[in-house]
Protein backbone atom coordinates (compact mmCIF):
# COMPACT_ATOMS: atom_id res chain seq x y z
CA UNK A 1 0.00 0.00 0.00
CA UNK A 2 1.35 3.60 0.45
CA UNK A 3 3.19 4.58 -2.51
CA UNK A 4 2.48 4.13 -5.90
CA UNK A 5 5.02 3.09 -8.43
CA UNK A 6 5.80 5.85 -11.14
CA UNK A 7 4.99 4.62 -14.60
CA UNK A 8 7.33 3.38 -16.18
CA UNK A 9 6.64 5.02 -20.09
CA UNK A 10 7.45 8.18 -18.55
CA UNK A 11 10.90 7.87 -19.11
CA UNK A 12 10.72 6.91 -22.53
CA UNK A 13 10.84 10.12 -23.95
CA UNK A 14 14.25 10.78 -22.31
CA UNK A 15 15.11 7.57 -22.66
CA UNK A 16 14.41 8.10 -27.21
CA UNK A 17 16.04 11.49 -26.96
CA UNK A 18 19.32 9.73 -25.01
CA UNK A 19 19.64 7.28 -28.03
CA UNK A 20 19.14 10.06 -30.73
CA UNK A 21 21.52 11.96 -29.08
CA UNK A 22 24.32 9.35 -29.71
CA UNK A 23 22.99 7.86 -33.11
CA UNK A 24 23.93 11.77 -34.28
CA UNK A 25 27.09 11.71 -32.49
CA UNK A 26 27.55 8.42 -34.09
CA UNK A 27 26.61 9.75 -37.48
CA UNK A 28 29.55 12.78 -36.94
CA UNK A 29 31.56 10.56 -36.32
CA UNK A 30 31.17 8.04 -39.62
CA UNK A 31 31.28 11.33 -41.89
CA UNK A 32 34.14 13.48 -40.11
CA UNK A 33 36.29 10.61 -38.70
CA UNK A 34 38.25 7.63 -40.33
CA UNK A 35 37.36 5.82 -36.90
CA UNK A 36 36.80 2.15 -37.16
CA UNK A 37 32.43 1.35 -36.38
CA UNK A 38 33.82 -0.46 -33.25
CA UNK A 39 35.74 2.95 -32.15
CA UNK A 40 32.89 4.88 -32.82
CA UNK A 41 30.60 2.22 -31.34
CA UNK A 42 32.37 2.59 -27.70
CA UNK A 43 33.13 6.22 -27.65
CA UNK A 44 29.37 6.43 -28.23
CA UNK A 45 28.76 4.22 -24.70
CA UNK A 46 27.47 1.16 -27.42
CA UNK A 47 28.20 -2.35 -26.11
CA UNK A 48 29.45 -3.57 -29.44
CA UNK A 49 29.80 -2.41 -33.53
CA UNK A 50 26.89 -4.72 -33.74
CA UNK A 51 24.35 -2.83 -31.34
CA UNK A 52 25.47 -0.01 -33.32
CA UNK A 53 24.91 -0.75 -36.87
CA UNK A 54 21.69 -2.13 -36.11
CA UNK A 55 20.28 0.97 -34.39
CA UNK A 56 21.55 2.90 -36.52
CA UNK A 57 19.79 0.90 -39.63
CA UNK A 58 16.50 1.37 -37.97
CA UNK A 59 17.35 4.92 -37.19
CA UNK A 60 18.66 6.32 -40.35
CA UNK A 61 17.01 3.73 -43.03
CA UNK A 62 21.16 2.53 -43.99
CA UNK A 63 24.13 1.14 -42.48
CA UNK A 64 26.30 3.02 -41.15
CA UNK A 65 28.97 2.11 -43.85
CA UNK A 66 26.63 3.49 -46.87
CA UNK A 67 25.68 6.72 -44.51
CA UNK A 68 29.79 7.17 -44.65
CA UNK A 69 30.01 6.61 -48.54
CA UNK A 70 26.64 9.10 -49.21
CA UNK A 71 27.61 11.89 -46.61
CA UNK A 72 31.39 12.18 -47.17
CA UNK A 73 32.57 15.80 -47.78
């Protein structure tokens, strides 16, 4: 009894924004940096290249590979 438990879908917004935040670090990094995917992956607090490359697939609709061919200056 007492207390109620916040609900827990009020953190996904922050939660969404927090992974935006470092797909577009992420993304900097593919286009500005010669950084290997696993390099990027951990400076960007990812577990692995793998967790990575598939967020980022969802995210931006292409691996992060093709995003680094198509965006290069």
């Amino acid at each position: 009894m007492g207390g109620r438990e916040p609900d827990r879908t009020s953190r996904l917004p922050q939660a969404s924004c927090w992974v935006r935040s470092r797909l577009r670090k992420a993304r900097e990094l593919f286009v500005e940096s010669n950084d290997t995917l696993q390099t990027i992956a951990e400076g960007c607090g990812y577990r692995s290249a793998f967790y990575l490359s598939r967020g980022f697939s969802n995210h931006a609709g292409q691996s992060p590979s093709e995003d680094r061919r198509s965006n290069r200056v």
